[in-house]
Each structure stands twice: as structure tokens, then as C-alpha cells.
Protein backbone atom coordinates (compact mmCIF):
# COMPACT_ATOMS: atom_id res chain seq x y z
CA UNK A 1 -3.48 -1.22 -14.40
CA UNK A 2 -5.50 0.21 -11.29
CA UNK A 3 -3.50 0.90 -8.61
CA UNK A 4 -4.02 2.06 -5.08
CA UNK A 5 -1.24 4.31 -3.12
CA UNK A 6 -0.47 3.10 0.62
CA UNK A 7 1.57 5.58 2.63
CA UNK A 8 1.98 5.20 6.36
CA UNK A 9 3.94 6.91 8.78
CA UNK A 10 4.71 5.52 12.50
CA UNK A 11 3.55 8.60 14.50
CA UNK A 12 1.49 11.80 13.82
CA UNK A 13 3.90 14.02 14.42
CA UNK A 14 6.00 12.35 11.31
CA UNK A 15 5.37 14.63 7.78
CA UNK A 16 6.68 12.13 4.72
CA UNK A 17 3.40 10.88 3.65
CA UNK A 18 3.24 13.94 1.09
CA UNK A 19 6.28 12.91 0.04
CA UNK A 20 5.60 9.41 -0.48
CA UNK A 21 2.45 10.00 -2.52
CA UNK A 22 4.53 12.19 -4.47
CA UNK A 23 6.98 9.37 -5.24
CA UNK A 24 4.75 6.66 -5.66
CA UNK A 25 2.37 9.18 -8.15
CA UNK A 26 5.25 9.75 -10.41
CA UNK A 27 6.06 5.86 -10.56
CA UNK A 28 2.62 5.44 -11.51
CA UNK A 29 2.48 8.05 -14.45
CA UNK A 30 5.71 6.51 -15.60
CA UNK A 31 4.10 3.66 -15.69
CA UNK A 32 0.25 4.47 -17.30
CA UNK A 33 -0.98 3.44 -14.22
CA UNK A 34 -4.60 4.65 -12.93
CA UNK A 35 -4.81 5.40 -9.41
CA UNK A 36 -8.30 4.49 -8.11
CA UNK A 37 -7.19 4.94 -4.23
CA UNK A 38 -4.84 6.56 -2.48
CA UNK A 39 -4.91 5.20 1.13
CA UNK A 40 -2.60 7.33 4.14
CA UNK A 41 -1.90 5.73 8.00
CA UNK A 42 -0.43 6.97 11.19
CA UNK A 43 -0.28 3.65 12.49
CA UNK A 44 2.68 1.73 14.13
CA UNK A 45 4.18 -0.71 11.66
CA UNK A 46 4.20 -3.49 14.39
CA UNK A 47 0.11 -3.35 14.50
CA UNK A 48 -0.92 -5.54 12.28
CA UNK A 49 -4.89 -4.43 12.31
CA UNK A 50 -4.10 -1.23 10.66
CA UNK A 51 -7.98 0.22 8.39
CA UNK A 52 -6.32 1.79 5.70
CA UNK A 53 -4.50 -1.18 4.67
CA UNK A 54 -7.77 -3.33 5.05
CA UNK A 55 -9.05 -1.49 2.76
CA UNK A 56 -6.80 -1.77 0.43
CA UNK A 57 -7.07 -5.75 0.74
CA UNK A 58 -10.67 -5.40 0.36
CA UNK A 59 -10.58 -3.66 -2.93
CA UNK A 60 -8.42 -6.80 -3.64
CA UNK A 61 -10.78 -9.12 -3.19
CA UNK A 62 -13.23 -7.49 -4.72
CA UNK A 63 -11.14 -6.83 -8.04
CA UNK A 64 -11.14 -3.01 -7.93
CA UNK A 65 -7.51 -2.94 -8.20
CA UNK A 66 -4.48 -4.74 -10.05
CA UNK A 67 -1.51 -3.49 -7.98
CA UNK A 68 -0.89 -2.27 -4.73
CA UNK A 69 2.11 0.65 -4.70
CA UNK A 70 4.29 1.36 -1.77
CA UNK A 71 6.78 3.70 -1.24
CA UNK A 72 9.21 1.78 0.99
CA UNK A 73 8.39 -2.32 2.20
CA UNK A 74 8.31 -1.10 5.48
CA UNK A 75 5.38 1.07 5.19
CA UNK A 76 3.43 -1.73 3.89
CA UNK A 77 4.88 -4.58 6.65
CA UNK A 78 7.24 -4.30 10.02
CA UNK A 79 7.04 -8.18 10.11
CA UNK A 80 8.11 -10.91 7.65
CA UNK A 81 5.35 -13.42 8.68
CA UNK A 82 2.92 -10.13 8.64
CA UNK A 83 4.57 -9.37 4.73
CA UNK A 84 4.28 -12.89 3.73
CA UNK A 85 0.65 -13.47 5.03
CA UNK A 86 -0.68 -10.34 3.51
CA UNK A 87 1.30 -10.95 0.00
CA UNK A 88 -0.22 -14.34 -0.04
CA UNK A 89 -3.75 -12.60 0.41
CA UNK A 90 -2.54 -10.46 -2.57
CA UNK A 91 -1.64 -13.15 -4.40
CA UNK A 92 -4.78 -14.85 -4.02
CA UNK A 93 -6.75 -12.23 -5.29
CA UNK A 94 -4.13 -11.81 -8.72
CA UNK A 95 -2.74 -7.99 -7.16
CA UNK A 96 0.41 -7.46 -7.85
CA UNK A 97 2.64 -5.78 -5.43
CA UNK A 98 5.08 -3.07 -5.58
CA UNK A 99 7.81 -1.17 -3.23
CA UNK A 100 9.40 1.58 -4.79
């Protein structure tokens, strides 16, 4: 499975995206995973125009990866309509999602 790491952290001035790629490394390597991105974000949670996490929908759609791997829900989404939108777009493209 090819996976690609999303970490994201409200504000700069916030230091657990280390420890989130940490987490989310091991689950992979539990797992035989093979991490083909690993994708970081200072962004608010409540923007839902966020880059990094474009990205990672683009390598969706264009079948680069199999699973997208989060460390909490929250880093991923802020807002259920955002969450269920942006699963669906998952979905669509056969990615799995998971929140550690």
C-alpha cells in the first residue's frame, strides 16, 4: 500500500508535527506500508483551501497513492461537511483513509 503522511498544526509557533510523523511512520512500518509523501501544514483547520492537503487529493486522483494517514481526524478536517466532502473525493478515487 502507498501511503502519504498529512500532519498539520494550527499555528507556527505549534512543534507536534515531528511528532506526528513519528507516529504515523511507525503505524506505517507496522503495517508494510510505503510512504511515497509525507505532506506538513501550518494552516488553520477551519480553512478549507489548505495546498498540502490538495496535494495529497491530487495524488488521489491520479492513483499515486492507496491510503491517506493521519495522525489525529482533526488534522485532516475541523468540519464534518469539510470531512465528509473530502472522504467522498477519497472515496471516489478508491484511497482509503486512516486516523491514528
Amino acid at each position: 500500500m502507498r501511503t502519504a503522511l498529512y500532519a498539520r498544526v494550527s499555528t507556527r509557533d505549534q512543534n507536534s508535527i515531528p511528532m506526528q510523523f513519528d507516529a504515523m511512520r511507525d503505524h506505517a512500518k507496522l503495517r508494510g506500508w510505503e510512504i511515497v509523501a509525507e505532506i506538513e501544514e501550518a494552516e488553520s483547520g477551519a480553512k478549507t483551501n489548505r495546498a498540502g492537503r490538495a496535494k495529497i487529493l491530487e495524488l488521489a486522483k491520479k492513483n499515486k497513492i492507496d491510503v491517506v494517514l493521519v495522525w489525529k481526524l482533526n488534522r485532516w478536517s475541523r468540519s464534518t461537511s469539510d470531512l465528509l466532502l473530502t472522504l467522498d473525493e477519497l472515496q471516489a478515487a478508491r484511497v482509503s483513509f486512516v486516523s491514528i
